[in-house]
N, C-alpha and C. Protein backbone atom coordinates (compact mmCIF):
# COMPACT_ATOMS: atom_id res chain seq x y z
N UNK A 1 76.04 149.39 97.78
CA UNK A 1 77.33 148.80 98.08
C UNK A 1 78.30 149.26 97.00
N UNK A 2 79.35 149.58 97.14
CA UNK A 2 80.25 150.07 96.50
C UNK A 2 80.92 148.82 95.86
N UNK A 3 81.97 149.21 94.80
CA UNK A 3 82.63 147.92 94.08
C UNK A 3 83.66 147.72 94.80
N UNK A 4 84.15 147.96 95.79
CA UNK A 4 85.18 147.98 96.67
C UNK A 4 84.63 146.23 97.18
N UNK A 5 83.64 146.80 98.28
CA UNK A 5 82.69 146.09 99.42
C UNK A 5 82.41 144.80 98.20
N UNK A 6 81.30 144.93 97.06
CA UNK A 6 81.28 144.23 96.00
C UNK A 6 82.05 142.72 95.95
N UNK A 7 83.79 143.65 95.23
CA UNK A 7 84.32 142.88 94.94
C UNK A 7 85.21 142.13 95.78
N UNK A 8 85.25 142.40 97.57
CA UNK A 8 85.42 141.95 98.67
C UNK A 8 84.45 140.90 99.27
N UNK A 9 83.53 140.63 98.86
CA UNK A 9 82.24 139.83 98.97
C UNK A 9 82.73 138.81 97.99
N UNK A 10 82.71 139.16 97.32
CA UNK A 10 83.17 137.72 96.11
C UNK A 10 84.02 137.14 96.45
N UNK A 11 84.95 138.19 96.44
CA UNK A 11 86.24 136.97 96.49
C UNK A 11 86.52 136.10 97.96
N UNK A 12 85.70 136.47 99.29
CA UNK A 12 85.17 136.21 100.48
C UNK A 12 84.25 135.05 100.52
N UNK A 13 83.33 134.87 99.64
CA UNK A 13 81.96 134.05 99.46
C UNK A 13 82.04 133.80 98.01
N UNK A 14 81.23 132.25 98.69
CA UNK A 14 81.13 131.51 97.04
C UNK A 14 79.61 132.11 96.61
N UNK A 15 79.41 132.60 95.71
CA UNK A 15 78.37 133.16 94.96
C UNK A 15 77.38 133.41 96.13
N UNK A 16 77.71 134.93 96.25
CA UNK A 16 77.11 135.76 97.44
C UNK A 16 75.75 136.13 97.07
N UNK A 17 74.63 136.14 97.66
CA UNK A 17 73.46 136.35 97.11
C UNK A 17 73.39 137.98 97.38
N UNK A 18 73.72 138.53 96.24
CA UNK A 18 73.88 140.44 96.88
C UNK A 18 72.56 141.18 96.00
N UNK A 19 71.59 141.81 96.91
CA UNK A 19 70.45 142.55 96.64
C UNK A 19 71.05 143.52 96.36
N UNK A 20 70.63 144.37 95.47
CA UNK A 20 71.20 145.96 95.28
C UNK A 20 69.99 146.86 95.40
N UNK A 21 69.97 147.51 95.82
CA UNK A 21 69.32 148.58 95.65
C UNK A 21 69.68 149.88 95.64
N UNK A 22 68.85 151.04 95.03
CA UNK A 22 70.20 152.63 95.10
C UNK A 22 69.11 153.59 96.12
N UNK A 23 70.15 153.09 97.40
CA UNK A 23 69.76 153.95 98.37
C UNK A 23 71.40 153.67 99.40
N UNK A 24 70.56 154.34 100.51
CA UNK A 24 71.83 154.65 101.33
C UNK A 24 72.04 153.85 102.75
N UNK A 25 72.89 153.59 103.27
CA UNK A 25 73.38 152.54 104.22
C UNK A 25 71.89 152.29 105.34
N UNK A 26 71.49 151.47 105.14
CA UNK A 26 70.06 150.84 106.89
C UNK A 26 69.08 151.59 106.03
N UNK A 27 68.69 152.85 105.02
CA UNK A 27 67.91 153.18 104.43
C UNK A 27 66.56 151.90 104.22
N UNK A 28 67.24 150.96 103.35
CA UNK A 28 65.71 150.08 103.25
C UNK A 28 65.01 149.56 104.41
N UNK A 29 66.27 149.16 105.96
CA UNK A 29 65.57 148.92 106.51
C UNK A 29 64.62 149.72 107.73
N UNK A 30 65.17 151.09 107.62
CA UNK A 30 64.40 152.28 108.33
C UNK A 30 63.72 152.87 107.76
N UNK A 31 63.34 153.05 106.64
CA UNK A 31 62.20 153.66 105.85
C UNK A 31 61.16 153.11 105.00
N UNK A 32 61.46 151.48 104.65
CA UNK A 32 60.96 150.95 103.64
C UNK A 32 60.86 149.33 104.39
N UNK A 33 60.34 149.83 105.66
CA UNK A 33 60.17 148.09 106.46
C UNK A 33 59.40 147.14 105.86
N UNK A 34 58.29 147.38 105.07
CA UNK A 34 57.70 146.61 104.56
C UNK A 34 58.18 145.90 103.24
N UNK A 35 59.25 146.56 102.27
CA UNK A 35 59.78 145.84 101.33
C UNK A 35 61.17 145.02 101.82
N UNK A 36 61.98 145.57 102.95
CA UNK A 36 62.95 145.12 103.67
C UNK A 36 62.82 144.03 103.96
N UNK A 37 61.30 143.76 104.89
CA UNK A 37 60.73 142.41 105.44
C UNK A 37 60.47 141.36 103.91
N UNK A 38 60.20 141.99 102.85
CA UNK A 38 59.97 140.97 101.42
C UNK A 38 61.32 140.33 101.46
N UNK A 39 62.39 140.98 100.89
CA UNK A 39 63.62 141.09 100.90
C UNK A 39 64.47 139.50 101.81
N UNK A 40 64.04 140.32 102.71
CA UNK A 40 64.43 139.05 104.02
C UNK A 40 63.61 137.83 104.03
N UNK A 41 62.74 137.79 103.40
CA UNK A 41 61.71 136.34 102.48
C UNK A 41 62.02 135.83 101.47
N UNK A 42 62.45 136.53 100.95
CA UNK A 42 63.33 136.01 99.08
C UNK A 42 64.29 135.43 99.66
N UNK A 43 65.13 135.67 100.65
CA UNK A 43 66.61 135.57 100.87
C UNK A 43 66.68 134.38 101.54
N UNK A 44 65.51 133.97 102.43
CA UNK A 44 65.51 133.12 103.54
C UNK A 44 64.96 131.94 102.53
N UNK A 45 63.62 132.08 101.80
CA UNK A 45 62.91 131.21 100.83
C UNK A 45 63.21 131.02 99.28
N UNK A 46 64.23 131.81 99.22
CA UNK A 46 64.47 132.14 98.22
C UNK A 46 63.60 133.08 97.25
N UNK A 47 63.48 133.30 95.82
CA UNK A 47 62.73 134.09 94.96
C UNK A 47 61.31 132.92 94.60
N UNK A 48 60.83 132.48 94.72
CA UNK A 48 60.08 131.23 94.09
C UNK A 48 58.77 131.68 94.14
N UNK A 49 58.20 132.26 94.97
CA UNK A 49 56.99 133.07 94.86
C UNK A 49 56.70 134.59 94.27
């Protein structure tokens, strides 16, 4: 995500829960389904496990 998008998220949402990772746009979720699907468990359950 760029600091554009970033800092459009913030000021949009109260403390946005933003994953980063350095790859490229749907990348994690077309190549890397199995950490994507973690991802979407942290987010939903939060980090606690």
């Amino acid at each position: 995500m760029g600091k554009k998008y970033e800092k459009r998220y913030c000021t949009y949402f109260k403390n946005p829960d933003i994953r980063r990772h350095n790859m490229q746009h749907e990348e994690l979720f077309c190549c890397h389904s199995a950490e994507w699907v973690e991802e979407v468990r942290k987010a939903v359950e939060g980090d606690k496990q």
